[in-house]
N, C-alpha and C. Protein backbone atom coordinates (compact mmCIF):
# COMPACT_ATOMS: atom_id res chain seq x y z
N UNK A 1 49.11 -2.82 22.62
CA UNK A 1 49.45 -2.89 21.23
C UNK A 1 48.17 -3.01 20.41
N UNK A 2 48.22 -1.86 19.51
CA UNK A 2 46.92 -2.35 18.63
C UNK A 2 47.19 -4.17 17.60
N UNK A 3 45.60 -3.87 17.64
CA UNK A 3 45.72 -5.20 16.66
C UNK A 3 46.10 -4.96 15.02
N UNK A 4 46.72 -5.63 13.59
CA UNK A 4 46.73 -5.74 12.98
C UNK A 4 45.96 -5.01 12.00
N UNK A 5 44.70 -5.73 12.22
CA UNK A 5 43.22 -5.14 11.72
C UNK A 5 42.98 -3.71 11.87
N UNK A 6 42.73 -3.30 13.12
CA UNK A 6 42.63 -1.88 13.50
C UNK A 6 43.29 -0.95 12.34
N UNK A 7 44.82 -1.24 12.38
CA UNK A 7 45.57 -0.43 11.29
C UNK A 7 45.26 -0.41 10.09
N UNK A 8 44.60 -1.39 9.63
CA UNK A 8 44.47 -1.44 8.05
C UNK A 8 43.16 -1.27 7.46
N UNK A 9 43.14 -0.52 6.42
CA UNK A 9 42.09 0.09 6.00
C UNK A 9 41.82 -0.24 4.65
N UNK A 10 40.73 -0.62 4.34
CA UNK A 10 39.96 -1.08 3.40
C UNK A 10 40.46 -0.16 2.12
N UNK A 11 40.95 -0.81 0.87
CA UNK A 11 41.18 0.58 -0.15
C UNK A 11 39.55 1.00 -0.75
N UNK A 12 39.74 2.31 -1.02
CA UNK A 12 38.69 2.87 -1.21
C UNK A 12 38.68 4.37 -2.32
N UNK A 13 38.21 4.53 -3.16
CA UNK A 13 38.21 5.41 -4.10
C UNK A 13 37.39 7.09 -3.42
N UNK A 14 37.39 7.98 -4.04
CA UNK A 14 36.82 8.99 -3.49
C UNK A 14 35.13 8.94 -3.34
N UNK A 15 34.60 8.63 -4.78
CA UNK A 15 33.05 8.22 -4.57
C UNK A 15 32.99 7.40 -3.60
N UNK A 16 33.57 6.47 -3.30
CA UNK A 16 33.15 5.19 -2.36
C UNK A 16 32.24 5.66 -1.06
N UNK A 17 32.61 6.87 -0.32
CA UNK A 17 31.94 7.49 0.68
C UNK A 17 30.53 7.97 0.60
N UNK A 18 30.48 8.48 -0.97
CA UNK A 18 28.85 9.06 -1.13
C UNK A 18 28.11 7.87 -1.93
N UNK A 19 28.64 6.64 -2.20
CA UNK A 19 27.36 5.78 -2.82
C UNK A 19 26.79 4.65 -2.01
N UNK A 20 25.57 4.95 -2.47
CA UNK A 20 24.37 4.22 -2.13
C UNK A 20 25.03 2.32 -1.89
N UNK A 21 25.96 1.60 -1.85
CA UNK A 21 26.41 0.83 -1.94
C UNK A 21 27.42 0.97 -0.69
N UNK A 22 28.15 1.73 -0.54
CA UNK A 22 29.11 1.70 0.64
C UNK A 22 28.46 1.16 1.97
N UNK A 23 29.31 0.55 2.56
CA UNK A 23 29.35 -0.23 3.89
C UNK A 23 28.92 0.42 5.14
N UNK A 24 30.22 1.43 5.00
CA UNK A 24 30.44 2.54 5.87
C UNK A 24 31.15 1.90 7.18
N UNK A 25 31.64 0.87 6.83
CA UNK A 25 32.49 -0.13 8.02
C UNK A 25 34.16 -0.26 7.36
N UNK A 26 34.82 0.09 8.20
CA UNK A 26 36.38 -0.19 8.19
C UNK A 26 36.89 -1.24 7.62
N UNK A 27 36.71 -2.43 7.89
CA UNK A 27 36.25 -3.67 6.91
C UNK A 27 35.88 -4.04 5.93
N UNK A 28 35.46 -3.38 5.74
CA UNK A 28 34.32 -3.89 4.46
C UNK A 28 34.03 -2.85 3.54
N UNK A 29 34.17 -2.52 2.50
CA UNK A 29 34.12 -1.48 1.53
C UNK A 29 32.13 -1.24 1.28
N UNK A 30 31.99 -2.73 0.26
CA UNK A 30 30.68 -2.62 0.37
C UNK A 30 30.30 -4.39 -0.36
N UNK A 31 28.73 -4.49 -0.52
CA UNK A 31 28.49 -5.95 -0.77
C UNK A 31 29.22 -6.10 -2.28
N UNK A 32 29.49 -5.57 -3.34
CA UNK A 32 29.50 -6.00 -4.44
C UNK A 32 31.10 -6.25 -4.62
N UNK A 33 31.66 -4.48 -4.04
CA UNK A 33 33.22 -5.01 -3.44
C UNK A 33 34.21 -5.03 -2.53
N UNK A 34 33.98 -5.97 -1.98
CA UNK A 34 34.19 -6.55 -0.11
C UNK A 34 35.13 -5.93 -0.04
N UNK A 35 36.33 -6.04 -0.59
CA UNK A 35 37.78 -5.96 -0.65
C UNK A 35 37.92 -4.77 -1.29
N UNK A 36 37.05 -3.72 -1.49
CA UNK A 36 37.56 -2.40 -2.02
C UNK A 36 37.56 -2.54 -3.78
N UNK A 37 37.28 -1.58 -4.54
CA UNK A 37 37.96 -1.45 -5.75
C UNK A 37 39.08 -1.49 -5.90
N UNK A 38 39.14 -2.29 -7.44
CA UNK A 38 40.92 -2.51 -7.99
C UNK A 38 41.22 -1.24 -8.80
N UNK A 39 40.37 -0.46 -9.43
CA UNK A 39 40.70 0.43 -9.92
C UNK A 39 40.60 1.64 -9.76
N UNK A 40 40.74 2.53 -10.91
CA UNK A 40 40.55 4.31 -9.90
C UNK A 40 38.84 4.65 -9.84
N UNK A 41 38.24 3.83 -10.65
CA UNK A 41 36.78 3.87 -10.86
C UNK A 41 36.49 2.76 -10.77
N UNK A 42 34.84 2.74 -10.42
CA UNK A 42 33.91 1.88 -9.87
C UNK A 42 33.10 2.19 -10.89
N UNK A 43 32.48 0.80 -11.70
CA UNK A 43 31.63 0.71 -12.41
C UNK A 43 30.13 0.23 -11.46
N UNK A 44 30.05 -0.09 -10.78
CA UNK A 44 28.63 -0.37 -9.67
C UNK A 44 28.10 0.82 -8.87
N UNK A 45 29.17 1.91 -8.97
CA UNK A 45 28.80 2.79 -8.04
C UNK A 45 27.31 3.57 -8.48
N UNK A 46 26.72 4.04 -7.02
CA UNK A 46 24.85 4.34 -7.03
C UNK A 46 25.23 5.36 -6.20
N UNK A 47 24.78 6.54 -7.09
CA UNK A 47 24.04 8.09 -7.12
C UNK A 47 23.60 7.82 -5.87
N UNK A 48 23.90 8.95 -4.81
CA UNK A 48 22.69 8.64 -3.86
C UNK A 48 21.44 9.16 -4.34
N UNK A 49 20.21 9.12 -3.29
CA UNK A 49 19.26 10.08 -3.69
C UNK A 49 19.02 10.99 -3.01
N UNK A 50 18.70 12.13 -3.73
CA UNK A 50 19.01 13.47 -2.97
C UNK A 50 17.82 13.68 -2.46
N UNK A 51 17.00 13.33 -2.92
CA UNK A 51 15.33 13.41 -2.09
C UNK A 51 14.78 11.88 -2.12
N UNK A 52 13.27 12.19 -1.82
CA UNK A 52 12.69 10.60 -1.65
C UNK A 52 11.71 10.95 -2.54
N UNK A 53 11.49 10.03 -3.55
CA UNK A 53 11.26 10.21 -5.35
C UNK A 53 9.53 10.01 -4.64
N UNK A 54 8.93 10.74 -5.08
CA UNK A 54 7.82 10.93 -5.08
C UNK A 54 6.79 10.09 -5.38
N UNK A 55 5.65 9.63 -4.67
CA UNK A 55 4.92 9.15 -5.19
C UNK A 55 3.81 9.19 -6.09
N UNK A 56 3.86 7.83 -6.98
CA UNK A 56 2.97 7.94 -8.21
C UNK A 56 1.32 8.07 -7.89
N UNK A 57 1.19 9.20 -8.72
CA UNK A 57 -0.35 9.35 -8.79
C UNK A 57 -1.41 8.48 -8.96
N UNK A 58 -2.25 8.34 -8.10
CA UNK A 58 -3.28 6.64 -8.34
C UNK A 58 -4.56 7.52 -8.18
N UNK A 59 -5.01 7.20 -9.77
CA UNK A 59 -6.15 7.49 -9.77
C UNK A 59 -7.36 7.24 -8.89
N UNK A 60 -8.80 7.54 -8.57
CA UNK A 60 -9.65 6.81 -7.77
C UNK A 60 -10.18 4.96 -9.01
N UNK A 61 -9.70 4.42 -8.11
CA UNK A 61 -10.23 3.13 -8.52
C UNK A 61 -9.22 2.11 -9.21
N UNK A 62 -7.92 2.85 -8.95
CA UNK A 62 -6.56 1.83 -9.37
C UNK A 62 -5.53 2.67 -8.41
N UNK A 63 -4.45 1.60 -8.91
CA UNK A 63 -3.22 1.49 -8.21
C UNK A 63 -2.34 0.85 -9.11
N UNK A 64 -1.03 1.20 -8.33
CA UNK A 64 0.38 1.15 -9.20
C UNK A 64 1.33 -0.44 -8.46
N UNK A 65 1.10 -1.51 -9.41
CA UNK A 65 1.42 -2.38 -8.95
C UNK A 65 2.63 -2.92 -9.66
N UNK A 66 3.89 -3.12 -9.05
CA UNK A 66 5.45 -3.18 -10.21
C UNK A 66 5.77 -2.01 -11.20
N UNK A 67 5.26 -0.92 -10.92
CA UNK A 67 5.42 0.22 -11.22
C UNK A 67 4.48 0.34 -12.79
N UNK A 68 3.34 -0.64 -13.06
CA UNK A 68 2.25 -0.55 -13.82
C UNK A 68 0.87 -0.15 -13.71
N UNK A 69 0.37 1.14 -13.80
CA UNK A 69 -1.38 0.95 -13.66
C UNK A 69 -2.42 0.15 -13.21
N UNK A 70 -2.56 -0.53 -12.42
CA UNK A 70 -3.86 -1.64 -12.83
C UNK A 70 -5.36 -0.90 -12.04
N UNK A 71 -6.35 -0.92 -12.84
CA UNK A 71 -7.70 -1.19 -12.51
C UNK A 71 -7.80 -1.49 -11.16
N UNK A 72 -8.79 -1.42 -10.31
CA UNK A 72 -9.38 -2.46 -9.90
C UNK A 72 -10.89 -2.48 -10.16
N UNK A 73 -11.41 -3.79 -10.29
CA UNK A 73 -12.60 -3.97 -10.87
C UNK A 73 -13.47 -4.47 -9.46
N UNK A 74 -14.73 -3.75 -9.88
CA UNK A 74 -16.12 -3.54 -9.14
C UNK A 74 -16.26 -5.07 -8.04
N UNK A 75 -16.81 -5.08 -7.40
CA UNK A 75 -17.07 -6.53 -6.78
C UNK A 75 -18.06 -6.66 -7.67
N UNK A 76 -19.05 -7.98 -7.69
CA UNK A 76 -19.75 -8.59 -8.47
C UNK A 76 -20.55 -8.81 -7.67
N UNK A 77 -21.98 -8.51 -7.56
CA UNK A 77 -22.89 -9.26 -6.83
C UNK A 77 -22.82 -10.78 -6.74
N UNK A 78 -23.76 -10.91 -5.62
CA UNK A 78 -23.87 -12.97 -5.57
C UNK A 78 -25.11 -12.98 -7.30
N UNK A 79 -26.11 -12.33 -7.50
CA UNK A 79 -26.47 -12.78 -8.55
C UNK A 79 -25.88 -12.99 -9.86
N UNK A 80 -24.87 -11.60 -10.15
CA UNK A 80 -24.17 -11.42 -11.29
C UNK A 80 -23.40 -12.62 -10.98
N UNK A 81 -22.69 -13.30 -9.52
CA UNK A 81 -21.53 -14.29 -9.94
C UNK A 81 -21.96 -15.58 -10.63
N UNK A 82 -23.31 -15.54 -9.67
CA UNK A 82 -24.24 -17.12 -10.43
C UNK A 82 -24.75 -16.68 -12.03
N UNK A 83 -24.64 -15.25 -12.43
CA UNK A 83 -25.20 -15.61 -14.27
C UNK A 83 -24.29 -15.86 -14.55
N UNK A 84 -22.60 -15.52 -14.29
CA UNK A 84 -21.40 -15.66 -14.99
C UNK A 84 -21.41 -17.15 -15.15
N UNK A 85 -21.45 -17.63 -13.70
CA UNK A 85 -21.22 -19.08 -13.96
C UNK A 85 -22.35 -19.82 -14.99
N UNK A 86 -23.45 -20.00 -14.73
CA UNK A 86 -24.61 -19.95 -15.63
C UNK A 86 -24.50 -19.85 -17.37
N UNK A 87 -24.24 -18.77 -17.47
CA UNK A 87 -24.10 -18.29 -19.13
C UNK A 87 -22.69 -18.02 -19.19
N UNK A 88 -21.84 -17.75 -19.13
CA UNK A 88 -20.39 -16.84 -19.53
C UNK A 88 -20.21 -18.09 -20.72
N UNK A 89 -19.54 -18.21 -21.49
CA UNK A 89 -19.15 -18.94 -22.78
C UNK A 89 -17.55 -19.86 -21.64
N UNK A 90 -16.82 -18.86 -20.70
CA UNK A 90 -15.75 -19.67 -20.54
C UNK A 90 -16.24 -20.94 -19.64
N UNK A 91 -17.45 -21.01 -18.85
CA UNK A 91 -17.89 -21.86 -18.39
C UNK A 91 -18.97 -23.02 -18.79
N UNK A 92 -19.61 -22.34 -20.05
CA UNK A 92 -20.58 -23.11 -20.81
C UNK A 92 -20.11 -23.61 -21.91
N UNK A 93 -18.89 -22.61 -22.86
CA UNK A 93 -18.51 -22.97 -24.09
C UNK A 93 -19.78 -22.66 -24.86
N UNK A 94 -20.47 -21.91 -24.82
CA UNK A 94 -21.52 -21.57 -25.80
C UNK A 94 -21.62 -19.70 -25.73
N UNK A 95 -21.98 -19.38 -26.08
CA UNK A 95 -22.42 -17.60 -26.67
C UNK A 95 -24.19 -17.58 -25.75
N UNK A 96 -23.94 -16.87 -24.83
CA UNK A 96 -25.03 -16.70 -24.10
C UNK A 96 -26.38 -16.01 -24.86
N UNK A 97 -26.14 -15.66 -26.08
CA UNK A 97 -27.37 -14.92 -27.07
C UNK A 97 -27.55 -16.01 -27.67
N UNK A 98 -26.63 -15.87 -28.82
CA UNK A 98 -27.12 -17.18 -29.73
C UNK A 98 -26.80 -18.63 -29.47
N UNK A 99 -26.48 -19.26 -29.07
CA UNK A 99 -25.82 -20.41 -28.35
C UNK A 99 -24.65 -20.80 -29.26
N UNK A 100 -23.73 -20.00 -29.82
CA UNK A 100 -22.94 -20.35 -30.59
C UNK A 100 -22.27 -21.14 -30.32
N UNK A 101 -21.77 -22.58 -30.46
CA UNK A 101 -20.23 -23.02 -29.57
C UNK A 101 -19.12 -23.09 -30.14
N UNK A 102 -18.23 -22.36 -28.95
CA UNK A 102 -16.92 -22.15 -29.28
C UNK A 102 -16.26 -23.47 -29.34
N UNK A 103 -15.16 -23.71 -29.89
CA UNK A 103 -14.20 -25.09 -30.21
C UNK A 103 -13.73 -25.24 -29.08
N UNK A 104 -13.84 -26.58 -27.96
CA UNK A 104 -13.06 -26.54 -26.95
C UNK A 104 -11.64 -26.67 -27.27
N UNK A 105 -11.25 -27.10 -28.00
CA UNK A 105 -9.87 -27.18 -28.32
C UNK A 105 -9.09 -26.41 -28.18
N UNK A 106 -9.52 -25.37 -29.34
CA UNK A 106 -8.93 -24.28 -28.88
C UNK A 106 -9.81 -22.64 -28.59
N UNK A 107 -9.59 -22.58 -27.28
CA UNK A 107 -11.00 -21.27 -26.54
C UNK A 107 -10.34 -20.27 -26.94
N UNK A 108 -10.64 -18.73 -26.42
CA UNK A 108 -10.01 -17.63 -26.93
C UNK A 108 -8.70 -17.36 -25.99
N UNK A 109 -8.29 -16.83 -25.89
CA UNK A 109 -7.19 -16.62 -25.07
C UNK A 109 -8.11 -15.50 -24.13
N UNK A 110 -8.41 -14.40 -24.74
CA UNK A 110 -8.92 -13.23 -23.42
C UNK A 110 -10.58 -13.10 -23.51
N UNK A 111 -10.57 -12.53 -24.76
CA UNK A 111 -12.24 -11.92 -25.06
C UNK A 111 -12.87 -13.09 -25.60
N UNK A 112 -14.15 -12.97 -24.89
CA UNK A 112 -15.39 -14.65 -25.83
C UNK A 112 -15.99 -13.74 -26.56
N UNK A 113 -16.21 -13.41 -27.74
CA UNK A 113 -17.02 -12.15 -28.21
C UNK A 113 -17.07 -13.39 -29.15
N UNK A 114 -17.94 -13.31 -29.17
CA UNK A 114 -18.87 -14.07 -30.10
C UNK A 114 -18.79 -13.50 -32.12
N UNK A 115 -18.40 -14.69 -32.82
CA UNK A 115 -17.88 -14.11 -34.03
C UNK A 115 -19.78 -14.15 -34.89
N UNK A 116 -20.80 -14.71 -34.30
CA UNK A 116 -22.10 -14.99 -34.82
C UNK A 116 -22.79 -13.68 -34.92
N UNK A 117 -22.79 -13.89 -33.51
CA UNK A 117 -24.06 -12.67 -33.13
C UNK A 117 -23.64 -11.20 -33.10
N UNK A 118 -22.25 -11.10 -32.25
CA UNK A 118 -21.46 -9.76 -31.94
C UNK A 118 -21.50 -9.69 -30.60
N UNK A 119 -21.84 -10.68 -29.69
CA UNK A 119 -22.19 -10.45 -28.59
C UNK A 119 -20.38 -10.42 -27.69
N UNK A 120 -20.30 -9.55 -26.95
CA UNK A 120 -19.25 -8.81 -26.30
C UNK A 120 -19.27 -9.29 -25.41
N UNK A 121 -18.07 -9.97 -25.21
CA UNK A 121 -17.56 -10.46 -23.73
C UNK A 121 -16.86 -9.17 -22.86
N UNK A 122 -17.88 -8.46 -22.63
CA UNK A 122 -17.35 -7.28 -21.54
C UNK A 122 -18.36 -7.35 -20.02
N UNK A 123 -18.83 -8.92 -19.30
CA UNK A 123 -19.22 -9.12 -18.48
C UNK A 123 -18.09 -8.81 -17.16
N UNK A 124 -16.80 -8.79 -17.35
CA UNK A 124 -15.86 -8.87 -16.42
C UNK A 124 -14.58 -7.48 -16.12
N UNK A 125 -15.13 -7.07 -17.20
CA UNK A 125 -14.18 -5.64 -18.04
C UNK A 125 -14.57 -4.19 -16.86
């Protein structure tokens, strides 16, 4: 005698077979709806993909990280790391030309560019 189970079949709509969501188990429709759809349509249902979406072009010297551009920036010599530390304004709080000092209170958020001299915080850029 078959079992119970065996006989009974998961309800299931016509898309249910081609989306990206289906189970593909007798049991189980799919994760979002275990128990099959209640209606004649499925609002969760996923397109399959008909190919494998191509990958994004990465320039020489970046890469695509969360599906955004980023840089990557140069290594730094051991000398350049000791002037940064040395002079940079975020470590001295002063303007490495003119010794301007910035307000510790409140520092810049990105760029130290100096509002005195003009001097450009593009040591790290």
């Amino acid at each position: 005698m078959r079992s119970v189970l065996a006989l009974t079949r998961m309800p299931q709509i016509p898309l249910c077979s081609v989306c990206n969501l289906f189970a593909r188990n007798p049991h189980l429709v799919c994760a979002v709806h275990p128990d099959g759809p209640t209606t004649d349509t499925c609002l969760d249902f996923r397109a399959p993909l008909l190919h494998e979406p191509e990958p994004l072009w990465e320039p020489e010297g970046a890469s695509y990280y969360n599906g955004e551009l980023s840089l990557f920036k140069p290594r730094l010599t051991r000398e350049q790391q000791l002037w940064l530390l040395d002079n940079h304004p975020f470590f001295t709080g002063r303007c490495p030309q003119c010794h301007y000092r910035f307000d510790p209170n409140h520092p810049p958020q990105v760029h130290w560019d100096c509002p005195d001299c003009g001097w450009i915080d593009d040591a790290l850029h």
